[in-house]
Structure formats: structure tokens, C-alpha cells
C-alpha atoms as a PDB file:
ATOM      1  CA  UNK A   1     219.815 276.180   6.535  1.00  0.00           C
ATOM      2  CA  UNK A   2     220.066 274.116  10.043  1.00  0.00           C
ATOM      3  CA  UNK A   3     216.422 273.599  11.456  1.00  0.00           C
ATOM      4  CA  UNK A   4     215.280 275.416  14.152  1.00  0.00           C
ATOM      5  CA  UNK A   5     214.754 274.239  17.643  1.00  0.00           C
ATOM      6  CA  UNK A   6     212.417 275.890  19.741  1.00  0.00           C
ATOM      7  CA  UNK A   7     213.362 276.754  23.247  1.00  0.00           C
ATOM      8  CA  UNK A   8     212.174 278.496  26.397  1.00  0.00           C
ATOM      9  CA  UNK A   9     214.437 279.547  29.293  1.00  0.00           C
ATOM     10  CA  UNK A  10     213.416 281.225  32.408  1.00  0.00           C
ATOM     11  CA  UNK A  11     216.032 284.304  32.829  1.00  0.00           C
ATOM     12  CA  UNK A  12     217.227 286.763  35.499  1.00  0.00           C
ATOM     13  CA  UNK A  13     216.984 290.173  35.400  1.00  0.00           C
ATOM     14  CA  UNK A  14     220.938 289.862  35.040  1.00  0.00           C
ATOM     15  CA  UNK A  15     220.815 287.633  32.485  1.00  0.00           C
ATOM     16  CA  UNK A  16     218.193 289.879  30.404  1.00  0.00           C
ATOM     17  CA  UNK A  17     221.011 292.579  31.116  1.00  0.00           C
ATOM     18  CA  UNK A  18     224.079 290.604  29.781  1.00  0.00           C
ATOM     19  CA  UNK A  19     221.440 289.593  26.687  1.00  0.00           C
ATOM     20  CA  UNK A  20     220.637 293.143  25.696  1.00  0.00           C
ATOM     21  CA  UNK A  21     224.111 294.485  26.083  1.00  0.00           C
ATOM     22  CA  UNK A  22     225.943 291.361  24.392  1.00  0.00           C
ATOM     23  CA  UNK A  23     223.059 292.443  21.240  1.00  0.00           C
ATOM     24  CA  UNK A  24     224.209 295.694  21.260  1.00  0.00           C
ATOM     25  CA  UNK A  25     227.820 294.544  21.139  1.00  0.00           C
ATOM     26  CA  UNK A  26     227.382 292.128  18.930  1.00  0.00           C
ATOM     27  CA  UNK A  27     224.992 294.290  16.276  1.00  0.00           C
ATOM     28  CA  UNK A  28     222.271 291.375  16.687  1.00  0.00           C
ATOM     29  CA  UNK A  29     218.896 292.128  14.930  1.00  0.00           C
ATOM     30  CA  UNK A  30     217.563 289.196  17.747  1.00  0.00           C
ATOM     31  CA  UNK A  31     218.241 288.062  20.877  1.00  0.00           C
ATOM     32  CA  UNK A  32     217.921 284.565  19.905  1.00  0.00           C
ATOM     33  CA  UNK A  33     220.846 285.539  17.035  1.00  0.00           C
ATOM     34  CA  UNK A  34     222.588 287.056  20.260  1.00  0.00           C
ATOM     35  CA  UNK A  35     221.971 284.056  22.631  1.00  0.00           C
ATOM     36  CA  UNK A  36     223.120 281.858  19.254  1.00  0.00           C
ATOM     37  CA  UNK A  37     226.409 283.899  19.192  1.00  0.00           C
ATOM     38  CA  UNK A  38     227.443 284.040  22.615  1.00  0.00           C
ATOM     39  CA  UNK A  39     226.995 279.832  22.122  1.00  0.00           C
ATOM     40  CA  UNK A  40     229.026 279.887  19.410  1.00  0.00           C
ATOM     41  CA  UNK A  41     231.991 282.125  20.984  1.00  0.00           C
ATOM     42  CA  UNK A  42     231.763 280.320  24.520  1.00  0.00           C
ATOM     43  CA  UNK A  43     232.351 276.704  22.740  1.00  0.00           C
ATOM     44  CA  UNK A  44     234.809 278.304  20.781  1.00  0.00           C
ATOM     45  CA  UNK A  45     236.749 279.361  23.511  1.00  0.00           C
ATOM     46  CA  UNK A  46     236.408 276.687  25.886  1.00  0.00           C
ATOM     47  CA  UNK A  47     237.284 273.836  23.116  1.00  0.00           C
ATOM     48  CA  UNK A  48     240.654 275.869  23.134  1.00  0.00           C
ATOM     49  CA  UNK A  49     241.223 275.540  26.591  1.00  0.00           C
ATOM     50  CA  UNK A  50     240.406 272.366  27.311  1.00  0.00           C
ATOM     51  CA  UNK A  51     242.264 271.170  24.434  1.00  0.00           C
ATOM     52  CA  UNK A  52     245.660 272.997  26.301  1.00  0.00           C
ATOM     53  CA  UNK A  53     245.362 276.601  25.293  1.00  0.00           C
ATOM     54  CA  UNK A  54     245.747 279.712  27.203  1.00  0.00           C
ATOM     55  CA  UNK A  55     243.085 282.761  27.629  1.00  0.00           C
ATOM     56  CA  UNK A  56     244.856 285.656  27.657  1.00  0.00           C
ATOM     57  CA  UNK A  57     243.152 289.395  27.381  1.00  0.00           C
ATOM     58  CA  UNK A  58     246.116 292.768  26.394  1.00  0.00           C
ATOM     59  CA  UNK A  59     245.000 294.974  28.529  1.00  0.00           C
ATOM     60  CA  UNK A  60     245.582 298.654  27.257  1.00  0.00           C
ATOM     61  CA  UNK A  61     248.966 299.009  29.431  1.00  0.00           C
ATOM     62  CA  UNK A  62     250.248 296.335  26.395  1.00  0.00           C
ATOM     63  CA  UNK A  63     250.393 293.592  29.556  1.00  0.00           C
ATOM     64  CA  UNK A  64     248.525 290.556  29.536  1.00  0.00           C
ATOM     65  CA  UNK A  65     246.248 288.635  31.827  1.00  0.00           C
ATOM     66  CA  UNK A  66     245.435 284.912  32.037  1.00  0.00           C
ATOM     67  CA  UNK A  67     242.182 284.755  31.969  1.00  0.00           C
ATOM     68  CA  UNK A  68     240.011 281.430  34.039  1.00  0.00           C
ATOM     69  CA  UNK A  69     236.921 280.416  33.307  1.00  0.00           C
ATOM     70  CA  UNK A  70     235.119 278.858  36.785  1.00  0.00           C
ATOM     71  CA  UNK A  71     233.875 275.399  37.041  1.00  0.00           C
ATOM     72  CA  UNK A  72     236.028 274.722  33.491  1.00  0.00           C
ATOM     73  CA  UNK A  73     237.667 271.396  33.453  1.00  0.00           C
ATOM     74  CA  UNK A  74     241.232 271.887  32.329  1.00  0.00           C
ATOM     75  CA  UNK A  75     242.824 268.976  33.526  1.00  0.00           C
END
């Protein structure tokens, strides 16, 4: 098991919001497991970009949109 860190973070309102619905989403028992996850999925994703790759999203028309992530450095 990796030890535990522990951390405090002042939060919005908003960012309260986007916690509780990404633990709903996500079927966290925590919001620390949820604020872990969303971690996890962000560096996943932005490794992959950086290292070349495309975000795309299907949309439910079958088409796809590029998707960009603000203040990422692709270059």
C-alpha cells in the first residue's frame, strides 16, 4: 500500500460541485478516492497528448471532436 499524504486545499463552491458529481460518476465511497481518480485520469490523458496524441470525444451523431485542453503544452 503507497503511504498516505495528508493534504488540505481551499475549494470553490464549483469545485465542491465538480467533486460531488465526478463521486457520483465515478461510484467513489470518498472524495479523496474521487479527487485521487480524477489525478489519475487527468495525467493519464495529458501524458498522451503531450507525448503527440489526439483527444478526440464520438459524439452520439457517430462524428468526432478534437478535444483541447487550455494552458496544455503541446508543442
Amino acid at each position: 500500500m503507497m503511504k498516505l499524504k495528508k493534504v488540505t486545499m481551499n475549494l470553490t463552491q464549483r469545485d465542491l460541485d465538480n467533486a460531488e458529481a465526478l463521486t457520483e460518476r465515478l461510484h467513489s465511497r470518498t472524495k479523496a478516492s474521487t479527487v485521487s481518480a480524477a489525478l489519475a485520469i487527468t495525467e493519464g490523458i495529458t501524458r498522451r497528448v503531450v507525448d503527440g496524441s489526439e483527444l478526440m470525444i464520438r459524439k452520439k451523431d457517430g462524428s468526432l471532436e478534437t478535444v483541447v485542453i487550455a494552458g496544455l503544452d503541446t508543442a
